[in-house]
PDB file of N, CA and C in Angstrom:
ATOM      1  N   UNK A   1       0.838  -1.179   0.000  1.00  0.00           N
ATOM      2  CA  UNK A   1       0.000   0.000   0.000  1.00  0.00           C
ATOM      3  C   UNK A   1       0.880   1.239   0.000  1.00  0.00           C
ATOM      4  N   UNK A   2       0.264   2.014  -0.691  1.00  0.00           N
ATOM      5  CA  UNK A   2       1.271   3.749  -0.467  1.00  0.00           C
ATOM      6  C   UNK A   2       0.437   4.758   0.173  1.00  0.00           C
ATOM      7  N   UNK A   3       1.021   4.982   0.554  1.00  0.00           N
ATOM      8  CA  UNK A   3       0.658   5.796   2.036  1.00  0.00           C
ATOM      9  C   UNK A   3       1.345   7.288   1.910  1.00  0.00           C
ATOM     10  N   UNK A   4       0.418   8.269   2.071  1.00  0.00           N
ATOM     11  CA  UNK A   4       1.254   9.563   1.914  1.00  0.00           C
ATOM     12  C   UNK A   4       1.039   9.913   3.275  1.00  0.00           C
ATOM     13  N   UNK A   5       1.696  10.544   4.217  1.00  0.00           N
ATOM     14  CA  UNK A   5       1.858  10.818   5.464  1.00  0.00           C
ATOM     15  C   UNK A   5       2.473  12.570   5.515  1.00  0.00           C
ATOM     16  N   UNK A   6       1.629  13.263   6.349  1.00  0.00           N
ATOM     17  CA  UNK A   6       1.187  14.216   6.335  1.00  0.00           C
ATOM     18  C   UNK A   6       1.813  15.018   8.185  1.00  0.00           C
ATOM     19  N   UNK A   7       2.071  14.192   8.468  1.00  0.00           N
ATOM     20  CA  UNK A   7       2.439  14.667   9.823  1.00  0.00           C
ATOM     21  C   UNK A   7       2.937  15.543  10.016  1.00  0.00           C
ATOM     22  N   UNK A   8       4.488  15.200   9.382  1.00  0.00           N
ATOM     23  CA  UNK A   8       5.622  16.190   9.602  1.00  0.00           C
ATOM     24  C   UNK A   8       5.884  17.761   9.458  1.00  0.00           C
ATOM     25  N   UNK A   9       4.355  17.925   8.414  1.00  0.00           N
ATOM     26  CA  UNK A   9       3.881  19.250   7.906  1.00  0.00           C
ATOM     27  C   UNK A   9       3.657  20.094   9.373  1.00  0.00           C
ATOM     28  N   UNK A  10       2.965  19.495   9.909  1.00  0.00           N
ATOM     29  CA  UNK A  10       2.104  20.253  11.016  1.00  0.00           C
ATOM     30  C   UNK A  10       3.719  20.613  11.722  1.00  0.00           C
ATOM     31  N   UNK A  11       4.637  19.761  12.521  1.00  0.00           N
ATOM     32  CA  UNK A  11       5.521  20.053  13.261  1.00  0.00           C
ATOM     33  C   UNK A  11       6.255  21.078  12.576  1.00  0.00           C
ATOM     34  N   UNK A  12       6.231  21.312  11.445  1.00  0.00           N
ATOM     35  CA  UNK A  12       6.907  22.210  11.233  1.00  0.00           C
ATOM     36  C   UNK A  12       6.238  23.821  10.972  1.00  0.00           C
ATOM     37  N   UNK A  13       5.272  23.835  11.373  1.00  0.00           N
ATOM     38  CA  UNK A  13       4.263  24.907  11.339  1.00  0.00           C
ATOM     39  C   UNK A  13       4.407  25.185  12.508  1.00  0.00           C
ATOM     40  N   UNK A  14       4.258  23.899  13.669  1.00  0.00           N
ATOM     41  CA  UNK A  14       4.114  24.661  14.921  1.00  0.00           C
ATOM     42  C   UNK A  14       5.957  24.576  15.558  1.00  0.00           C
ATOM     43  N   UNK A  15       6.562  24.266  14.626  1.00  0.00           N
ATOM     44  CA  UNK A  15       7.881  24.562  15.084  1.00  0.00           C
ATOM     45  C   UNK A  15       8.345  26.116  14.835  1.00  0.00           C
ATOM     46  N   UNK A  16       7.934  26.746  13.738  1.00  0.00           N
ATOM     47  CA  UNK A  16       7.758  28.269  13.264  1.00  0.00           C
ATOM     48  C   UNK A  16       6.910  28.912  14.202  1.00  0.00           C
ATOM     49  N   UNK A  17       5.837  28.652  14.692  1.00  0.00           N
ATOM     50  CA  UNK A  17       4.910  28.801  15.667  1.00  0.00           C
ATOM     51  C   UNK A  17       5.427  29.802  17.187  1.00  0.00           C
ATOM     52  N   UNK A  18       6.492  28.345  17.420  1.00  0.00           N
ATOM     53  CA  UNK A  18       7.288  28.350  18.506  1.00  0.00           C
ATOM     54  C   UNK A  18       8.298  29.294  18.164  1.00  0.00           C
ATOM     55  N   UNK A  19       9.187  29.543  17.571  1.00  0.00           N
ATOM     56  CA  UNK A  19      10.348  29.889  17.165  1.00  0.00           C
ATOM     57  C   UNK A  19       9.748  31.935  17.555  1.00  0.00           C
ATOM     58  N   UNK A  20       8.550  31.853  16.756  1.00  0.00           N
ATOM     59  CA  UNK A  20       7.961  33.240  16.286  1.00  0.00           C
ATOM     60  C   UNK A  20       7.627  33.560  17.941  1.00  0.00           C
ATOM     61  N   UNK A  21       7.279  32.643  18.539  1.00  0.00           N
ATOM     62  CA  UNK A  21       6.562  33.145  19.830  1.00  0.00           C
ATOM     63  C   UNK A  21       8.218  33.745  21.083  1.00  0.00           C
ATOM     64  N   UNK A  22       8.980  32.731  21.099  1.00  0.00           N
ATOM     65  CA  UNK A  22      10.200  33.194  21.324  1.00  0.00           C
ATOM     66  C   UNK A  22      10.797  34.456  20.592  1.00  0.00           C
ATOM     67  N   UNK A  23      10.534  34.433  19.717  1.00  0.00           N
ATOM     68  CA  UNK A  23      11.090  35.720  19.173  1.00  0.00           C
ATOM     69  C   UNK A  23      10.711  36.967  20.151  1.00  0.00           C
ATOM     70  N   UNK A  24       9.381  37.411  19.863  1.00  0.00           N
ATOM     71  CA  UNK A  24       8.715  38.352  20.662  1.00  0.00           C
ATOM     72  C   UNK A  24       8.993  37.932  21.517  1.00  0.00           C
ATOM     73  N   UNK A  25       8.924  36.765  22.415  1.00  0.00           N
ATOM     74  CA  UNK A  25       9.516  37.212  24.038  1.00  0.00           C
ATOM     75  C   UNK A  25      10.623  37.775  24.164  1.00  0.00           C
ATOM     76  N   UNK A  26      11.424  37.400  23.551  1.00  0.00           N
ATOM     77  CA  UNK A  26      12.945  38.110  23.598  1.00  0.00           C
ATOM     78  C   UNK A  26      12.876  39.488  23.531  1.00  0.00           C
ATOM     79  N   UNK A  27      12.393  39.965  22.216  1.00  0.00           N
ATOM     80  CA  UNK A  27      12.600  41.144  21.527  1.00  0.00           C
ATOM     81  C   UNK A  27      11.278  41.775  22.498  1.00  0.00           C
ATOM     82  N   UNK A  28      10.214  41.525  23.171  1.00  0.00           N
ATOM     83  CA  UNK A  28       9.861  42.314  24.460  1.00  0.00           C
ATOM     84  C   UNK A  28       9.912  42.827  25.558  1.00  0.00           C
ATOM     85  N   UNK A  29      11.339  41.615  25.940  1.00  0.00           N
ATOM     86  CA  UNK A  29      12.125  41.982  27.150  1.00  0.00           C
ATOM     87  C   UNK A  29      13.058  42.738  27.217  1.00  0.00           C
ATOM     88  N   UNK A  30      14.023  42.994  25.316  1.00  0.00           N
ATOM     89  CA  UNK A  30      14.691  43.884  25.378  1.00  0.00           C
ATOM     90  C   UNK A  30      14.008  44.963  25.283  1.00  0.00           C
ATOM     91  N   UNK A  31      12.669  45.447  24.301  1.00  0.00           N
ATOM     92  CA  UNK A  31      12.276  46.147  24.156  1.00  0.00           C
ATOM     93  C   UNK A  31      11.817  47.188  24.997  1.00  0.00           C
ATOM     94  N   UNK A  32      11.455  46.704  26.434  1.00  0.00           N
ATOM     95  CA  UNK A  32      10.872  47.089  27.509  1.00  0.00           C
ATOM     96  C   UNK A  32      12.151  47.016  28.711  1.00  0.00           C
ATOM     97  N   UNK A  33      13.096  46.578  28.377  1.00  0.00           N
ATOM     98  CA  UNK A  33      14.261  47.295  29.179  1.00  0.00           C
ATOM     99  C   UNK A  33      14.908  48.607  28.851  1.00  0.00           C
ATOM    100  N   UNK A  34      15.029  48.733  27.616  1.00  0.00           N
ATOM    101  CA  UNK A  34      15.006  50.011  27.086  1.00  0.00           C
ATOM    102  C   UNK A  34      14.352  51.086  27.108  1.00  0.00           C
ATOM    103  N   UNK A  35      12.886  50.729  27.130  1.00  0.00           N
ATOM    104  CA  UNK A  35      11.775  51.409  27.387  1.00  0.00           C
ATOM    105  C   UNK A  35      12.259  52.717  28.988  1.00  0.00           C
ATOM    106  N   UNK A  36      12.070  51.501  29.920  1.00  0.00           N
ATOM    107  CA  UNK A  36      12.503  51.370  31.430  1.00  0.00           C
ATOM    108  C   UNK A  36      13.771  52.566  31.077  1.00  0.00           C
ATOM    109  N   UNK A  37      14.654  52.683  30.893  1.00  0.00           N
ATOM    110  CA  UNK A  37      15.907  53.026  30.807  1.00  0.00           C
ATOM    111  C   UNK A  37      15.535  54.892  30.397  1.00  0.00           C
ATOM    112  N   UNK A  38      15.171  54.572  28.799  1.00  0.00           N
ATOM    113  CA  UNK A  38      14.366  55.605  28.643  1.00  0.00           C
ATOM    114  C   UNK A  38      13.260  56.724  29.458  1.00  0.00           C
ATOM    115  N   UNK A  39      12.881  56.346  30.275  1.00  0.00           N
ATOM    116  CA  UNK A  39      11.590  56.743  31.174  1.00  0.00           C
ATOM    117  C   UNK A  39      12.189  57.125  32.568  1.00  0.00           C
ATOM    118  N   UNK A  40      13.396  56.246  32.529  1.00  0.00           N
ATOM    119  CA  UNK A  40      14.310  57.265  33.946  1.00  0.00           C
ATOM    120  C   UNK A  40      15.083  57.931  33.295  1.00  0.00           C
ATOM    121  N   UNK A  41      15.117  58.636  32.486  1.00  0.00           N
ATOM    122  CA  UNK A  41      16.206  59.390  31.823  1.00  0.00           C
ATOM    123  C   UNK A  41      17.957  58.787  31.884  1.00  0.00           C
ATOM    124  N   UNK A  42      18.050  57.585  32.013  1.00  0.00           N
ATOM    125  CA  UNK A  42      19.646  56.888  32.008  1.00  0.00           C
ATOM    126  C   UNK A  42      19.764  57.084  30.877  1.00  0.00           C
ATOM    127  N   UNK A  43      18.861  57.303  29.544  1.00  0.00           N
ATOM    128  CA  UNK A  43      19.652  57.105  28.516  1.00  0.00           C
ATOM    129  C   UNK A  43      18.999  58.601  27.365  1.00  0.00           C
ATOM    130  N   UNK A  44      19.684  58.761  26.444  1.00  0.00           N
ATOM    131  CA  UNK A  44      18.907  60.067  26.058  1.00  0.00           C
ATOM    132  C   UNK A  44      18.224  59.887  25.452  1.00  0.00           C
ATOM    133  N   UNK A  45      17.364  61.247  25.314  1.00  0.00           N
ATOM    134  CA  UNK A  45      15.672  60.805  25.401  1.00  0.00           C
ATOM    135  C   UNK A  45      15.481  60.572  23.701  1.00  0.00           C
ATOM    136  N   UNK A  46      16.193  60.534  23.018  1.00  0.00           N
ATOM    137  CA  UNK A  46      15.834  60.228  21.731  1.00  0.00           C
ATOM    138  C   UNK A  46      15.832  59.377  21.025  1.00  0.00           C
ATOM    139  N   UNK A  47      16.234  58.239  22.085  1.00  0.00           N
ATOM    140  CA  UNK A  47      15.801  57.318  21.901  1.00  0.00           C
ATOM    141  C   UNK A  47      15.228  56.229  22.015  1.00  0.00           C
ATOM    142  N   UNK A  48      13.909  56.870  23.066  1.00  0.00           N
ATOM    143  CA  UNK A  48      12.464  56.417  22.948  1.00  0.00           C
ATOM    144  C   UNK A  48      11.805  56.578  21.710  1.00  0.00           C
ATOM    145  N   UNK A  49      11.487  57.464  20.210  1.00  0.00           N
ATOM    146  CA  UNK A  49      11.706  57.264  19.299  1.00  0.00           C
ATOM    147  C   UNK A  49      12.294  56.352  18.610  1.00  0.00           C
ATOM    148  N   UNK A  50      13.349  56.507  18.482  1.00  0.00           N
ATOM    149  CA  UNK A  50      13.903  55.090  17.544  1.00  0.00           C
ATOM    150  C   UNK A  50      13.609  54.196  18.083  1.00  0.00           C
ATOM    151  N   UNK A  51      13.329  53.489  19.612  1.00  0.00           N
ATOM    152  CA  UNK A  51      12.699  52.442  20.278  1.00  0.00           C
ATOM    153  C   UNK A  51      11.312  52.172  18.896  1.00  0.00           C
ATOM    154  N   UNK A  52      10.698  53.020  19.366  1.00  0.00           N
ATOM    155  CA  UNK A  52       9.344  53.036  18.563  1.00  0.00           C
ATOM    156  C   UNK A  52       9.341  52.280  17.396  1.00  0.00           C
ATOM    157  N   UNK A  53      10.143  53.312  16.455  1.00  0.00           N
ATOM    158  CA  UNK A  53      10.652  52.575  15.491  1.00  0.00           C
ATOM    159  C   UNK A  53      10.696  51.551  15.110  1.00  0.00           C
ATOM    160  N   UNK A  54      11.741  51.128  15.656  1.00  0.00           N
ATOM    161  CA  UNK A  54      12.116  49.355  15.753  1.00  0.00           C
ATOM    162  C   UNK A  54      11.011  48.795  16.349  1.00  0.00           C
ATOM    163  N   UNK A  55      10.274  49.024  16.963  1.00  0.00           N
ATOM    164  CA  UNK A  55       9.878  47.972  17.577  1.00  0.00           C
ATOM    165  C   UNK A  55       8.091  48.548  16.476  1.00  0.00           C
ATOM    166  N   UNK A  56       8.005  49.146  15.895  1.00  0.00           N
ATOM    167  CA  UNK A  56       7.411  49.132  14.466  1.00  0.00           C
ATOM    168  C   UNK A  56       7.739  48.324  13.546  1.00  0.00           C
ATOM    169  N   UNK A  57       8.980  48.465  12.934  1.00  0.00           N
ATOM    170  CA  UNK A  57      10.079  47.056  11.986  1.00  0.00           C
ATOM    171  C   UNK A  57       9.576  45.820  12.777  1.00  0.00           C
ATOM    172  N   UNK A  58      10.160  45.689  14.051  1.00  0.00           N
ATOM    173  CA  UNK A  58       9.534  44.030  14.343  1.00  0.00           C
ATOM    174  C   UNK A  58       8.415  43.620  14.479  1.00  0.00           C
ATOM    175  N   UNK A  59       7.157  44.410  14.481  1.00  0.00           N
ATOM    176  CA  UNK A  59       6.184  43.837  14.049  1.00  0.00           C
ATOM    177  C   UNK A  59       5.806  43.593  12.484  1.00  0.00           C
ATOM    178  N   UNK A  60       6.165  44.147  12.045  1.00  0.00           N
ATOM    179  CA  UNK A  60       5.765  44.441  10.247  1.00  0.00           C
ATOM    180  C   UNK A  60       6.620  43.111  10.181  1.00  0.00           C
ATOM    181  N   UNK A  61       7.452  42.520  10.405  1.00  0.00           N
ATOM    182  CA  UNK A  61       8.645  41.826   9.933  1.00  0.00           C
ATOM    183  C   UNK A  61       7.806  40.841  10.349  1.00  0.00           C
ATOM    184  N   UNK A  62       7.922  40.822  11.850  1.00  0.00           N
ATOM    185  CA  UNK A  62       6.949  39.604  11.999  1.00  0.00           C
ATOM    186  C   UNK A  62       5.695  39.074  11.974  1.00  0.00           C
ATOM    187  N   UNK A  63       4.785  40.260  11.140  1.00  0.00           N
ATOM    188  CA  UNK A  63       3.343  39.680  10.404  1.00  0.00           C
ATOM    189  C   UNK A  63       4.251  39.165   9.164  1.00  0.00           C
ATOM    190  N   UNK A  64       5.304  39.395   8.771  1.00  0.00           N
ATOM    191  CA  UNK A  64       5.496  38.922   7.587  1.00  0.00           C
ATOM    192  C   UNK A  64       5.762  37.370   7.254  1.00  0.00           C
ATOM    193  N   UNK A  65       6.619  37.608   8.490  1.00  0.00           N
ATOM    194  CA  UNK A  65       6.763  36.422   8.755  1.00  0.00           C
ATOM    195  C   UNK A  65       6.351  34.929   9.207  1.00  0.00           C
ATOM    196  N   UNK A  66       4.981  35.607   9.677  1.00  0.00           N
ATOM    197  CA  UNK A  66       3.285  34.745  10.165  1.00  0.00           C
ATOM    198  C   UNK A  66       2.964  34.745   8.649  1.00  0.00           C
ATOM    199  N   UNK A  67       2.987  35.674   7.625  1.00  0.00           N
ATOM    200  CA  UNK A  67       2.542  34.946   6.217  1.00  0.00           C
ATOM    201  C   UNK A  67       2.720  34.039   5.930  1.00  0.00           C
ATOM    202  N   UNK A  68       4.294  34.113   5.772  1.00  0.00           N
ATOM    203  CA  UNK A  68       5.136  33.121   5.257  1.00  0.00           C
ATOM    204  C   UNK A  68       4.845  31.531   5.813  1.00  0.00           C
ATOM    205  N   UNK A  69       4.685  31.696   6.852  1.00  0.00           N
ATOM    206  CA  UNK A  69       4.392  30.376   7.480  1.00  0.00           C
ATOM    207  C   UNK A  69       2.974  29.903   6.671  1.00  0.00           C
ATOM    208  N   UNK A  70       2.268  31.043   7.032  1.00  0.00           N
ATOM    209  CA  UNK A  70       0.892  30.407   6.765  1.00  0.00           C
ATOM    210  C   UNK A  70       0.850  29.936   5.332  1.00  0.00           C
ATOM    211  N   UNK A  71       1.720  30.959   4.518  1.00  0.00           N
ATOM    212  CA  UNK A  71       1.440  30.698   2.929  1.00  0.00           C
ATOM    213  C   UNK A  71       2.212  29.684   2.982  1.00  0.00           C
ATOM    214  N   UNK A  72       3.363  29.071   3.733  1.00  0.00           N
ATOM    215  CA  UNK A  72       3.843  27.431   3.740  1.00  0.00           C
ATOM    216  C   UNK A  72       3.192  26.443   3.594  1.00  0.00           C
ATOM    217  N   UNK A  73       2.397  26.665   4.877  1.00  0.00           N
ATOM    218  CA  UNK A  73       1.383  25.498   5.628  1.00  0.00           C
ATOM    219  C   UNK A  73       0.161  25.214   4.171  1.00  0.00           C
ATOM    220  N   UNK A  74      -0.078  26.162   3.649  1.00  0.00           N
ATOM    221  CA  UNK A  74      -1.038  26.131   2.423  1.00  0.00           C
ATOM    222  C   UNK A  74      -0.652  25.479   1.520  1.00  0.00           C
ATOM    223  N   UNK A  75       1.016  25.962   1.092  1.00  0.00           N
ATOM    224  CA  UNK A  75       1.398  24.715   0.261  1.00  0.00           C
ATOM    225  C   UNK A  75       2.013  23.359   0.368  1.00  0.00           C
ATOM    226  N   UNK A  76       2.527  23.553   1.447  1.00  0.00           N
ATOM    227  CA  UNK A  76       1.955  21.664   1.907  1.00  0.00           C
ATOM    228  C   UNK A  76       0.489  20.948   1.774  1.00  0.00           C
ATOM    229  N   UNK A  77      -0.089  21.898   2.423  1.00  0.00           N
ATOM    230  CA  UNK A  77      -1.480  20.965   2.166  1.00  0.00           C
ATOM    231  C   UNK A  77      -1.729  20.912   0.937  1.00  0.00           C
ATOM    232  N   UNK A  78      -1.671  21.655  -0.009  1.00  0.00           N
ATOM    233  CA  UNK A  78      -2.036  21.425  -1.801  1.00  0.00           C
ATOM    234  C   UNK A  78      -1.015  20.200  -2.134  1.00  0.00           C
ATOM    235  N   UNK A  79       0.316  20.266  -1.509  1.00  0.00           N
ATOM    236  CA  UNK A  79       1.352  18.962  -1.823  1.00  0.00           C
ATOM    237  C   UNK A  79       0.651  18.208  -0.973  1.00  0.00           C
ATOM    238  N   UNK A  80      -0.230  17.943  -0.220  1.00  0.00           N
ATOM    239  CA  UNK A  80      -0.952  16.830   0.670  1.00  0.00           C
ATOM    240  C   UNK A  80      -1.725  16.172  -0.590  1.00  0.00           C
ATOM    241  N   UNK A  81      -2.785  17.051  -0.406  1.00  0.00           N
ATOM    242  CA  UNK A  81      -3.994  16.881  -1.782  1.00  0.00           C
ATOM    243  C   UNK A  81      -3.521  16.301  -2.490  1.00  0.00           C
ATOM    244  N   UNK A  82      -2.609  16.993  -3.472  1.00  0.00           N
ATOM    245  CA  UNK A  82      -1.851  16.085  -4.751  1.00  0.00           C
ATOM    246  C   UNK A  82      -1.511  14.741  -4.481  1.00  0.00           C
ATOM    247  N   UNK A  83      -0.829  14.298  -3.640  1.00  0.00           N
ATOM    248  CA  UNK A  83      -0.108  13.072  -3.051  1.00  0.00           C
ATOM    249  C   UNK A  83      -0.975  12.137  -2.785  1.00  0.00           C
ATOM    250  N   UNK A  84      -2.170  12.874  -2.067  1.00  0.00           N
ATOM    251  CA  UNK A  84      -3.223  11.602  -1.682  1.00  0.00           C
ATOM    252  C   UNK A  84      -4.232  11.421  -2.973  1.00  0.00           C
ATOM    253  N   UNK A  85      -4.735  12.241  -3.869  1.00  0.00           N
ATOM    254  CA  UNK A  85      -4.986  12.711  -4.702  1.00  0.00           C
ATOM    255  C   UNK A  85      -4.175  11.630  -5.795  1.00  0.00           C
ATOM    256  N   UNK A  86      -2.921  11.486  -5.971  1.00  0.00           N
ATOM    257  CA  UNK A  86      -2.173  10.402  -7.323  1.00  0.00           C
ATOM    258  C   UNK A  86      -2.277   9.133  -6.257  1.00  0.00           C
ATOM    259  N   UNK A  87      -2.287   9.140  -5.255  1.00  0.00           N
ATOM    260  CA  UNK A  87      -2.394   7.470  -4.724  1.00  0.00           C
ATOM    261  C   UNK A  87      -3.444   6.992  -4.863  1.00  0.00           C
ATOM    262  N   UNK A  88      -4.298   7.463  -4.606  1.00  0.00           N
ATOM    263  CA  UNK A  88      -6.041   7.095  -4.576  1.00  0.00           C
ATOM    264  C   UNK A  88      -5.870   6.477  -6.105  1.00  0.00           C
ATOM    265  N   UNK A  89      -5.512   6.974  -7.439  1.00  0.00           N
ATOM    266  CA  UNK A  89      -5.399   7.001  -8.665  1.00  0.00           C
ATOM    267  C   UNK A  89      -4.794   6.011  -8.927  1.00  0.00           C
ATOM    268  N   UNK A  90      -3.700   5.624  -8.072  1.00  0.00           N
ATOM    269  CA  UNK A  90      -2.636   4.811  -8.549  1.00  0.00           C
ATOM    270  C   UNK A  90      -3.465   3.099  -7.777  1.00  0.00           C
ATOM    271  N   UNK A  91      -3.758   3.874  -7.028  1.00  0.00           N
ATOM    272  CA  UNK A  91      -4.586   2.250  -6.235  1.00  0.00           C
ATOM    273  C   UNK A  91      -5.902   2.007  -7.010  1.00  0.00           C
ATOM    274  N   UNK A  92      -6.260   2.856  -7.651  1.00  0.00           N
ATOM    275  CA  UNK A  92      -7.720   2.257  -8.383  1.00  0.00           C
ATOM    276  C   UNK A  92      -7.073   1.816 -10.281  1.00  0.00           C
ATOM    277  N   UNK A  93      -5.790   2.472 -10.229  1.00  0.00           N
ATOM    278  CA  UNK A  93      -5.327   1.823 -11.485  1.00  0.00           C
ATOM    279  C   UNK A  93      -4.870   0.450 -11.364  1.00  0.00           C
ATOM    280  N   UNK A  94      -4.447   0.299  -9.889  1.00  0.00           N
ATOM    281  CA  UNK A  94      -3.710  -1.111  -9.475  1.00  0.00           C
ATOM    282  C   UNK A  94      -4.375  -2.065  -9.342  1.00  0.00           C
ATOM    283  N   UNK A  95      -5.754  -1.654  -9.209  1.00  0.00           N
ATOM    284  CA  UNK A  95      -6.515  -2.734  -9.012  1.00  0.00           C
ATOM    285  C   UNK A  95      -7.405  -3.007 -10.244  1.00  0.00           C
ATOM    286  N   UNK A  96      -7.317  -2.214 -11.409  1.00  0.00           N
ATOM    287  CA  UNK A  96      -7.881  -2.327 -12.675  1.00  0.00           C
ATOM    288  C   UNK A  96      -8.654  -1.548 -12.764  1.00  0.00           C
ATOM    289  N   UNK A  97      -9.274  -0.307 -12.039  1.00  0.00           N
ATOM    290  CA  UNK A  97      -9.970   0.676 -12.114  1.00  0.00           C
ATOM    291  C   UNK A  97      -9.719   1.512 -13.257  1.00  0.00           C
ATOM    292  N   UNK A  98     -10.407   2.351 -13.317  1.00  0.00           N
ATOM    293  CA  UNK A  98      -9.991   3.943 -13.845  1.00  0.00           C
ATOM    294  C   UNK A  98      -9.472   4.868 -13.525  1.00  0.00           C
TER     295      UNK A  98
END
């Protein structure tokens, strides 16, 4: 029997998942130490602005990057479809079907 197996798709969606969710923790803890820093005046004030900034870039970056995944995950599943899609075909040819 041929068997198309579909698993490995998912782990790697929610391995991006994971990866993305770490990201933002990181980049929130620096983000908000800086913040902190900023707001007692330790550091000069101009750059609470560019804080902003950046931390504008890392979101844009990382919806982009939630696309990407998602527009992944989409084309695996169409490579799912297909796969199960020519086996089904190949097993009804194997057995003398159409």
């Amino acid at each position: 029997m041929i068997e198309y197996k579909t698993s490995g798709f998912d782990g790697l969606g929610n391995m991006a998942r994971a990866q993305r969710e770490e990201s933002e923790r990181i980049w929130e803890s620096v983000r908000s130490g800086i913040q902190h820093l900023v707001d007692n005046g330790s550091v000069d004030p101009q750059v609470g602005p560019l804080l902003q900034a950046r931390d504008a870039e890392f979101r844009q970056k990382a919806g982009l990057f939630d696309e990407s995944v998602v527009d992944q995950q989409n084309a695996m599943n169409r490579v799912a479809s297909i796969g199960q899609e020519g086996g089904g075909r190949m097993r009804r040819a194997a057995a003398g079907g159409a």
